[in-house]
N, C-alpha and C. Protein backbone atom coordinates (compact mmCIF):
# COMPACT_ATOMS: atom_id res chain seq x y z
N UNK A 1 -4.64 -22.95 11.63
CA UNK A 1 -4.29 -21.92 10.69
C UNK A 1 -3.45 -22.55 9.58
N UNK A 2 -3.66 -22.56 8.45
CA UNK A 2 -3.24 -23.26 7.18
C UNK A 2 -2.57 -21.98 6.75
N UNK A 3 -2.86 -20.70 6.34
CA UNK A 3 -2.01 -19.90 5.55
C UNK A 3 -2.50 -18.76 6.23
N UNK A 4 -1.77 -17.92 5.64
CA UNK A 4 -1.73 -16.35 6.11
C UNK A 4 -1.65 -15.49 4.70
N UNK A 5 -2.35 -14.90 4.18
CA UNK A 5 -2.37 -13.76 3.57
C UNK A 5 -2.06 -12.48 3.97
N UNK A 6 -1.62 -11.51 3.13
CA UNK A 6 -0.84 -10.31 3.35
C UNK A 6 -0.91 -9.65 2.18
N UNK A 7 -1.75 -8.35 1.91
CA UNK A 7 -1.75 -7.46 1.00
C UNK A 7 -0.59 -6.23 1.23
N UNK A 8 0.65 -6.08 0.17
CA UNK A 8 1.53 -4.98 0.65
C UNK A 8 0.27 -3.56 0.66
N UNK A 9 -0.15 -3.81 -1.49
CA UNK A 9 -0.83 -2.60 -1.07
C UNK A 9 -2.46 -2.68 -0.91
N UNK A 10 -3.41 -1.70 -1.00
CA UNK A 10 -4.65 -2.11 -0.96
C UNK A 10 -4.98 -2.17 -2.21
N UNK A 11 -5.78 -3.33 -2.31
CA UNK A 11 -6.55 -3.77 -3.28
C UNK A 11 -5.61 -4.45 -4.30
N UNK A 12 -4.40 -4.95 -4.22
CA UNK A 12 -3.42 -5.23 -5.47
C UNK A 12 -3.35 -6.84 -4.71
N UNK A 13 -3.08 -8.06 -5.58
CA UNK A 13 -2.82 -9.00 -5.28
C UNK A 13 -1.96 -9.40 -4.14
N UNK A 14 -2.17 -10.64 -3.61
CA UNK A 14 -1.69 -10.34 -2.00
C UNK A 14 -0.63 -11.79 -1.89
N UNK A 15 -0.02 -11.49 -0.98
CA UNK A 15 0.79 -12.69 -0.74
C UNK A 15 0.38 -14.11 0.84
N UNK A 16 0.87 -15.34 -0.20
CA UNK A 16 0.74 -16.51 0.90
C UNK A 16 1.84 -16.55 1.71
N UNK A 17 1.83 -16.71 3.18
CA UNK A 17 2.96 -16.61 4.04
C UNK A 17 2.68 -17.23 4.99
N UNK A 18 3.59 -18.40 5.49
CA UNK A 18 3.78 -19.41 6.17
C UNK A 18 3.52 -18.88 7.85
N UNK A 19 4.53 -17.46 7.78
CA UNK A 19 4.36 -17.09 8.97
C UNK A 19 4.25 -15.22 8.62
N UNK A 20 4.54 -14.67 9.63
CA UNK A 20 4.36 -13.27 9.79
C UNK A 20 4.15 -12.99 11.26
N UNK A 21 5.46 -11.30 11.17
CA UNK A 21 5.45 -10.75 12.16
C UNK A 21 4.03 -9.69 12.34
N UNK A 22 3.64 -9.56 13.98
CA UNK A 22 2.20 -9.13 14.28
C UNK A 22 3.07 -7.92 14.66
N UNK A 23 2.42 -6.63 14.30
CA UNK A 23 3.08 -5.28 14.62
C UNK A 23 2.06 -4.29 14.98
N UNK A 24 2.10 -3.00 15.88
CA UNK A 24 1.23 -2.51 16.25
C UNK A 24 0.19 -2.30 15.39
N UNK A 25 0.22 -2.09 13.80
CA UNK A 25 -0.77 -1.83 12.78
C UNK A 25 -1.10 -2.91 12.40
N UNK A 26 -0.96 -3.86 12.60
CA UNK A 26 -0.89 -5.30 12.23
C UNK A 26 -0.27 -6.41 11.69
N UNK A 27 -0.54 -7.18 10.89
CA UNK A 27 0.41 -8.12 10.55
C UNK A 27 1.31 -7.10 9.13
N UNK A 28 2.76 -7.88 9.70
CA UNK A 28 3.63 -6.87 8.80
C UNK A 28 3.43 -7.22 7.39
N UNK A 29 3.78 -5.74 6.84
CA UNK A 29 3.81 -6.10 5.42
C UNK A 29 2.31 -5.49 4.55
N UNK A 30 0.94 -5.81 5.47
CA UNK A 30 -0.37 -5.51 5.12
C UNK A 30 -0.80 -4.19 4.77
N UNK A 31 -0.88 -3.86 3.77
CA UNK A 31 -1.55 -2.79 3.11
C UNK A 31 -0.62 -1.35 3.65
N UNK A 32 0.45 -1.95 3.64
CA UNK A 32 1.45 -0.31 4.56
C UNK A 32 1.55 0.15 3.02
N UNK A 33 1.01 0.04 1.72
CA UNK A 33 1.00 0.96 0.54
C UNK A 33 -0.43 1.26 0.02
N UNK A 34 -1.02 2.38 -0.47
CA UNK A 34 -1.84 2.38 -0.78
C UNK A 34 -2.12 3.45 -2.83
N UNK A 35 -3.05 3.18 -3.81
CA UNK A 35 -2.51 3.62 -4.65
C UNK A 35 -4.04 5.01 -4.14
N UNK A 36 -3.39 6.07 -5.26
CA UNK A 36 -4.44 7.29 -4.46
C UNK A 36 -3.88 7.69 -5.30
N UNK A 37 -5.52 9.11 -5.93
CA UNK A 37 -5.49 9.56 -6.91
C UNK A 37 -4.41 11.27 -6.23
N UNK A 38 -4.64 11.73 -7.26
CA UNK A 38 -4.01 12.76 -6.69
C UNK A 38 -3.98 13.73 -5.29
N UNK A 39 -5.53 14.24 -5.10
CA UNK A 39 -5.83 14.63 -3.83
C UNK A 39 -5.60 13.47 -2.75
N UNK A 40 -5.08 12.06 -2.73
CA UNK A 40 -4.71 11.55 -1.74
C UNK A 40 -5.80 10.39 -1.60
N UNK A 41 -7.00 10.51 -1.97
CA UNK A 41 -8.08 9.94 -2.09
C UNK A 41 -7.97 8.20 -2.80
N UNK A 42 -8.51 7.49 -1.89
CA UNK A 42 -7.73 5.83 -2.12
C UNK A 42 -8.63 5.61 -3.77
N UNK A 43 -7.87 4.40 -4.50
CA UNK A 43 -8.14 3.80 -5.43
C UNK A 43 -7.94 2.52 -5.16
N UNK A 44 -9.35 1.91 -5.31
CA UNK A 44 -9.37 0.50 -5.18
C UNK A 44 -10.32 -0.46 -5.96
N UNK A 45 -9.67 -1.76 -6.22
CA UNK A 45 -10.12 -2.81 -7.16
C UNK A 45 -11.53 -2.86 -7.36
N UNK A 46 -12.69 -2.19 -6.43
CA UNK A 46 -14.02 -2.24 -6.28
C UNK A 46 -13.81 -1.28 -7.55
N UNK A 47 -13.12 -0.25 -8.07
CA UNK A 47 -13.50 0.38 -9.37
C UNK A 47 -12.76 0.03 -10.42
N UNK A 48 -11.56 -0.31 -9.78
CA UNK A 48 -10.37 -0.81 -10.65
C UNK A 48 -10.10 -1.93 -10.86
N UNK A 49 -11.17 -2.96 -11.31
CA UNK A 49 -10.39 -4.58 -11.13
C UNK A 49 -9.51 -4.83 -11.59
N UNK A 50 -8.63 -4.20 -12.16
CA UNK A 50 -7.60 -4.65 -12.96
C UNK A 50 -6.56 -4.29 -11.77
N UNK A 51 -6.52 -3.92 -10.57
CA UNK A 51 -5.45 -3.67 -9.58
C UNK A 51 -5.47 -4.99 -9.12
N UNK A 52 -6.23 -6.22 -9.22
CA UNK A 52 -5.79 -7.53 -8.31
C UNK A 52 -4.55 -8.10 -9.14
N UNK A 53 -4.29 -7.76 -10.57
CA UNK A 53 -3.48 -9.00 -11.41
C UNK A 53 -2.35 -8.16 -11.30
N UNK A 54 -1.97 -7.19 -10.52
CA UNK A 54 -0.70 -6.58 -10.14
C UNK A 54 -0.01 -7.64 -8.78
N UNK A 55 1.16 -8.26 -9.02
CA UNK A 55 1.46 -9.21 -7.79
C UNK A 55 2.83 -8.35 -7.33
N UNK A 56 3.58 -8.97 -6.35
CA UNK A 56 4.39 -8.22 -4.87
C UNK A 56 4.86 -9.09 -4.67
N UNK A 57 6.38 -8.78 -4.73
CA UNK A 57 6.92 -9.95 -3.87
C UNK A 57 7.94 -9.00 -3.09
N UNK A 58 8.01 -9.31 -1.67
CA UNK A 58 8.77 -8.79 -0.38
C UNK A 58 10.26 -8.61 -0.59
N UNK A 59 10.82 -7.90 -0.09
CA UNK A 59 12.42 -8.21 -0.41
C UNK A 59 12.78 -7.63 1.03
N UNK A 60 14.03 -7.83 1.27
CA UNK A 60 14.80 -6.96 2.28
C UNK A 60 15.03 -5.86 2.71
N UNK A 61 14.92 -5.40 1.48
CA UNK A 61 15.17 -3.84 1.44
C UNK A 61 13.78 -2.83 0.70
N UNK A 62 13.02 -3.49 0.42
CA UNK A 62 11.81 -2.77 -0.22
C UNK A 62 10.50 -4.41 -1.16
N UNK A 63 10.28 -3.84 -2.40
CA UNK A 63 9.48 -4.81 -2.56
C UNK A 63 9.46 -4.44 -4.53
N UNK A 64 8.95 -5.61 -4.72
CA UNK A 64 9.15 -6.14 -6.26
C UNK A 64 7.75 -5.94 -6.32
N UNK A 65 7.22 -5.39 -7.22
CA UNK A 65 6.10 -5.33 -8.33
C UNK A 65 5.89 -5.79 -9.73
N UNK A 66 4.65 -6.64 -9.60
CA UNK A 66 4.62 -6.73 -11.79
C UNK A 66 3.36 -6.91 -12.07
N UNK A 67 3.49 -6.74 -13.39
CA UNK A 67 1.51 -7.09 -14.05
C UNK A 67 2.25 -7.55 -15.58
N UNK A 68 1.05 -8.05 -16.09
CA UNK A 68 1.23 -8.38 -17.20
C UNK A 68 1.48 -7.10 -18.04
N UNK A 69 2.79 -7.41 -19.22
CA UNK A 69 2.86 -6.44 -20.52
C UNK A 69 3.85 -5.66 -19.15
N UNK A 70 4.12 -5.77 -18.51
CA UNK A 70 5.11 -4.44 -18.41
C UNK A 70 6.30 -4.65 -17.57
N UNK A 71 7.26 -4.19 -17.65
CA UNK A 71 9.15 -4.42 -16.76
C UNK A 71 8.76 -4.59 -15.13
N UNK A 72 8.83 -4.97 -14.30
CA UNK A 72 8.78 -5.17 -12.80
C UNK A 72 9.36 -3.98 -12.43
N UNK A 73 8.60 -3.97 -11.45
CA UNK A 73 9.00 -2.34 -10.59
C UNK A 73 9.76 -2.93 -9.01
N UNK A 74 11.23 -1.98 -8.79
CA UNK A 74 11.82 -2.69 -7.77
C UNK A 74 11.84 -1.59 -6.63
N UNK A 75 11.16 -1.28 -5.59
CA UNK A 75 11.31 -0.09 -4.84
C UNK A 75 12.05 -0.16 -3.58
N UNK A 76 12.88 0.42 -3.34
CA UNK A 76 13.62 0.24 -1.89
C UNK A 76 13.51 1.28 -1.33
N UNK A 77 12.96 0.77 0.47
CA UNK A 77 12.11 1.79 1.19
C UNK A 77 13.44 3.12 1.22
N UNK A 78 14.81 3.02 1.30
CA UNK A 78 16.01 3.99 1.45
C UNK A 78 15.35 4.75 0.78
N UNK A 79 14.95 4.51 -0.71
CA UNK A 79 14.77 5.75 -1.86
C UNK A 79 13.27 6.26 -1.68
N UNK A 80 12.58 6.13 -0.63
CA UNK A 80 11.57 7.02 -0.46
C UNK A 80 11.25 8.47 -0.29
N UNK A 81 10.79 9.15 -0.69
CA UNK A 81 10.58 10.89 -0.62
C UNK A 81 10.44 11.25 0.96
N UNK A 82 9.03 10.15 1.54
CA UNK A 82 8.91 10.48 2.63
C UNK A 82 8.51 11.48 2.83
N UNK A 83 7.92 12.62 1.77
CA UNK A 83 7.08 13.79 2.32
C UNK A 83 5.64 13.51 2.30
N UNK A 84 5.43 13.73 3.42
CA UNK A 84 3.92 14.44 4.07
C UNK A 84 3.13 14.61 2.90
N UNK A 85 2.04 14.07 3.09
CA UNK A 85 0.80 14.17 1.70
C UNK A 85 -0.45 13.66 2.62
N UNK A 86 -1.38 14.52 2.93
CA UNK A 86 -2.71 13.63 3.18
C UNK A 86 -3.32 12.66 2.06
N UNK A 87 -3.88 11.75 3.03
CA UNK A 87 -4.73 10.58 2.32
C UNK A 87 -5.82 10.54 2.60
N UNK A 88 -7.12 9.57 1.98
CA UNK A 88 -7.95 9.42 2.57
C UNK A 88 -8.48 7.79 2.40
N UNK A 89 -9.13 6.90 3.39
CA UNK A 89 -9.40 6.06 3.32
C UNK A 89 -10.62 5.61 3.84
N UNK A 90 -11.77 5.80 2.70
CA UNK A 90 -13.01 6.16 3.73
C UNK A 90 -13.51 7.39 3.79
N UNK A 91 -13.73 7.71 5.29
CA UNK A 91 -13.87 8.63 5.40
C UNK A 91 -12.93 9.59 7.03
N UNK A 92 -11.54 8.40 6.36
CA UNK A 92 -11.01 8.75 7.28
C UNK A 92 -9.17 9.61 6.87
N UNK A 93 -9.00 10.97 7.14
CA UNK A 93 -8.45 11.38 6.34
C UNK A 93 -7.34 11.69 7.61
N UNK A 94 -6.20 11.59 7.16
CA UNK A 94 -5.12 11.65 7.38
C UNK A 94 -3.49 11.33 6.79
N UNK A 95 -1.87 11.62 7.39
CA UNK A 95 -0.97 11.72 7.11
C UNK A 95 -0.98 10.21 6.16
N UNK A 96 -0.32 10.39 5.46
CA UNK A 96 0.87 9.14 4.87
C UNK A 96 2.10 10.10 4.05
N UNK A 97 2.81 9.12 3.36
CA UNK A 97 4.25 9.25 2.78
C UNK A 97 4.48 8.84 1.16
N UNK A 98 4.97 9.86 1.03
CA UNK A 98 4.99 9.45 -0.76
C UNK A 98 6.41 8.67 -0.63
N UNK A 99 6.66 7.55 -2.04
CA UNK A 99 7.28 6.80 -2.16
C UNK A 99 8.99 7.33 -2.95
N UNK A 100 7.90 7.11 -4.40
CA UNK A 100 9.25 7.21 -5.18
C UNK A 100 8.55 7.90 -6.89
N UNK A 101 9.46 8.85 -7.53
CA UNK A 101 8.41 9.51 -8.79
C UNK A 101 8.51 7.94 -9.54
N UNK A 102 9.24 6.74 -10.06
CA UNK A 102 9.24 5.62 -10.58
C UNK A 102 8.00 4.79 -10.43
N UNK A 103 7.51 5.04 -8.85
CA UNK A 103 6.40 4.28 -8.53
C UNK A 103 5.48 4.30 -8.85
N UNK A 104 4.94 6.18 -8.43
CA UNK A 104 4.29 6.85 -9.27
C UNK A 104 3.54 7.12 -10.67
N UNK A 105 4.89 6.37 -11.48
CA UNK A 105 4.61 5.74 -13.14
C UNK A 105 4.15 4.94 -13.53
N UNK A 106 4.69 4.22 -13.08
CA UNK A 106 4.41 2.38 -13.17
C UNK A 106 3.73 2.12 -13.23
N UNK A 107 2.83 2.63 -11.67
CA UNK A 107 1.00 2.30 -10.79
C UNK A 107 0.23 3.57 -11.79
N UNK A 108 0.82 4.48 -12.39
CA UNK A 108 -0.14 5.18 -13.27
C UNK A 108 -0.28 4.51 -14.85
N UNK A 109 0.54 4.13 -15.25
CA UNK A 109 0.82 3.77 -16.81
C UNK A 109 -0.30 1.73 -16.57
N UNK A 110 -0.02 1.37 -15.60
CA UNK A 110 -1.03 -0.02 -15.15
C UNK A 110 -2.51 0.55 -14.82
N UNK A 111 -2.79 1.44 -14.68
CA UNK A 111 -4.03 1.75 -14.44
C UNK A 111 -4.70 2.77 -15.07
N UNK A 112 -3.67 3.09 -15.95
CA UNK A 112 -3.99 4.01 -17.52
C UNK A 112 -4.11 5.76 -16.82
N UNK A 113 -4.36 6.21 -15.89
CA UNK A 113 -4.22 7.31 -14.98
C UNK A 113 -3.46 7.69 -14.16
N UNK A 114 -3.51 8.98 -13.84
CA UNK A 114 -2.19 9.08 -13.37
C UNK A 114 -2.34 9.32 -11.66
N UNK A 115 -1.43 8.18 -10.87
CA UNK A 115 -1.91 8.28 -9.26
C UNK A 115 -0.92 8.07 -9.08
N UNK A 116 -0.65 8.13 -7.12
CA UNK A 116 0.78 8.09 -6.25
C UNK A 116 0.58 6.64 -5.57
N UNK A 117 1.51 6.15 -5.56
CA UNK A 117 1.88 5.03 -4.73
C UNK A 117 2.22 5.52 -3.19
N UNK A 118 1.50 5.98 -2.10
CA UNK A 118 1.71 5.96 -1.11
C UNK A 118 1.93 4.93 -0.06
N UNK A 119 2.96 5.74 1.23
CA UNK A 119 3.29 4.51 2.30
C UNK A 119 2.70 5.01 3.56
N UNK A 120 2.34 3.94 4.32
CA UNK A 120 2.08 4.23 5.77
C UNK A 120 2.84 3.59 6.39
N UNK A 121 3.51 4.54 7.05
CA UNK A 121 4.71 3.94 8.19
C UNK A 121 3.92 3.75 9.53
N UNK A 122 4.80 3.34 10.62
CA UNK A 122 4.59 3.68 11.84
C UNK A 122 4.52 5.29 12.39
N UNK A 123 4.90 6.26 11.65
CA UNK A 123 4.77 7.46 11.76
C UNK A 123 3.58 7.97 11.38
N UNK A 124 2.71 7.17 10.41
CA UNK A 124 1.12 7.17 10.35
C UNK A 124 0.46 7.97 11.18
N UNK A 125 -0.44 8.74 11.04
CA UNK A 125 -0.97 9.34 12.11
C UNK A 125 -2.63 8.92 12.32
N UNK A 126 -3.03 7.75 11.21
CA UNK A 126 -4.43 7.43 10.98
C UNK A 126 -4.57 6.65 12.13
N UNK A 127 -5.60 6.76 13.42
CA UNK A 127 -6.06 6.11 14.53
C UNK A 127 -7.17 5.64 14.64
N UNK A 128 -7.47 4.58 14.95
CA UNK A 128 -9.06 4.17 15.39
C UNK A 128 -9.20 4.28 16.68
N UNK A 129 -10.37 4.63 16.81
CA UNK A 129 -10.40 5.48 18.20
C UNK A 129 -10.96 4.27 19.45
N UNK A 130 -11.86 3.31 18.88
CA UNK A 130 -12.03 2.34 19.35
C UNK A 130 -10.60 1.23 20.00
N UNK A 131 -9.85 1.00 19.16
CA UNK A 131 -8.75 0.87 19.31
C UNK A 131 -7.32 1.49 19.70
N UNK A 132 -7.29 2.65 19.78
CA UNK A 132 -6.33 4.15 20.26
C UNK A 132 -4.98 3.36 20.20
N UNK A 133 -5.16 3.15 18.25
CA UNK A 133 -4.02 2.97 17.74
C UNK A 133 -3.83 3.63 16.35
N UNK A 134 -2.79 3.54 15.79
CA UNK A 134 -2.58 4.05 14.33
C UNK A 134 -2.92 2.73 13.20
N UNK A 135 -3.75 2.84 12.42
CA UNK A 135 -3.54 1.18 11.84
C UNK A 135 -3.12 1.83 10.41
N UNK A 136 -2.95 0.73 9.20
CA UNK A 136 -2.59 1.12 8.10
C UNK A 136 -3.82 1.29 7.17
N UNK A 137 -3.40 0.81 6.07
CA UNK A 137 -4.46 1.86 4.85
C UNK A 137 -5.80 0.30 4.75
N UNK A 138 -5.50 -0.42 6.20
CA UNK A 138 -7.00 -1.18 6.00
C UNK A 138 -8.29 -0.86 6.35
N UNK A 139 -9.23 -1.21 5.64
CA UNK A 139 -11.10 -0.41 5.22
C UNK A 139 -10.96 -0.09 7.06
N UNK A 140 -10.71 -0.71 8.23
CA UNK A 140 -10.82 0.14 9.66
C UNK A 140 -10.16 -0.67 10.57
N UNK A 141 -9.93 -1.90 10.99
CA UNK A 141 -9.06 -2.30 11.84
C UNK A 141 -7.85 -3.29 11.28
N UNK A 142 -6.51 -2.97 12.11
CA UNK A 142 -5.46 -4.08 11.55
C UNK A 142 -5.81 -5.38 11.65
């Protein structure tokens, strides 16, 4: 194993990592954000290529965002809303967590429309049944 990749959100540029913790949804850090249009419904680089040149960098307390032309976005998980919003990923629809209204902007004003930066916690309620686990906002297994 030479490197490890890790997408925070789906479809947005991903990070190289030496190591990484393995967690019930999978390796930490992976796609626990997802961007979604309003009804909850995922948005991803297959329509949006312009979501890969958005990069992430991890922090302690939340995570750093940037793209070209615009101020870095700094989110710390404390300042999350944390209310209840269905998602969908697929055709698989269930709970996640809204973030922050800042986030909200940022990921709308970079993608010229207006969408939510959602989180999937461990409180996730999305399961694969094959697996009779909760995984995060990846296309079906962690």
């Amino acid at each position: 194993l030479s490197q490890i990749n890790v997408f925070p959100v789906k479809s947005v540029g991903g990070l190289s990592l030496s190591s990484v913790w393995v967690e019930k949804q999978g390796l930490s850090f992976d796609r626990r954000f997802m961007i979604a249009k309003a009804d909850g419904s995922m948005i991803t680089a297959r329509k949006y290529p312009q979501m890969v040149t958005i990069k992430s960098a991890l922090l302690s307390d939340g995570v750093v965002f940037s793209s070209l032309g615009m101020e870095p976005l700094k989110i710390r998980y404390q300042d999350f809303k944390m209310q209840e919003t269905p998602a969908t990923v697929w055709k698989d629809t269930f709970t996640a967590y809204t973030t922050t209204d800042d986030a909200d902007d940022w990921f709308s004003r970079v993608l010229g429309q207006r969408v939510e930066l959602l989180f999937s916690g461990e409180q996730s309620n999305r399961v694969r049944e094959k697996l009779g686990q909760n995984v995060s906002f990846a296309d079906g297994y962690p």
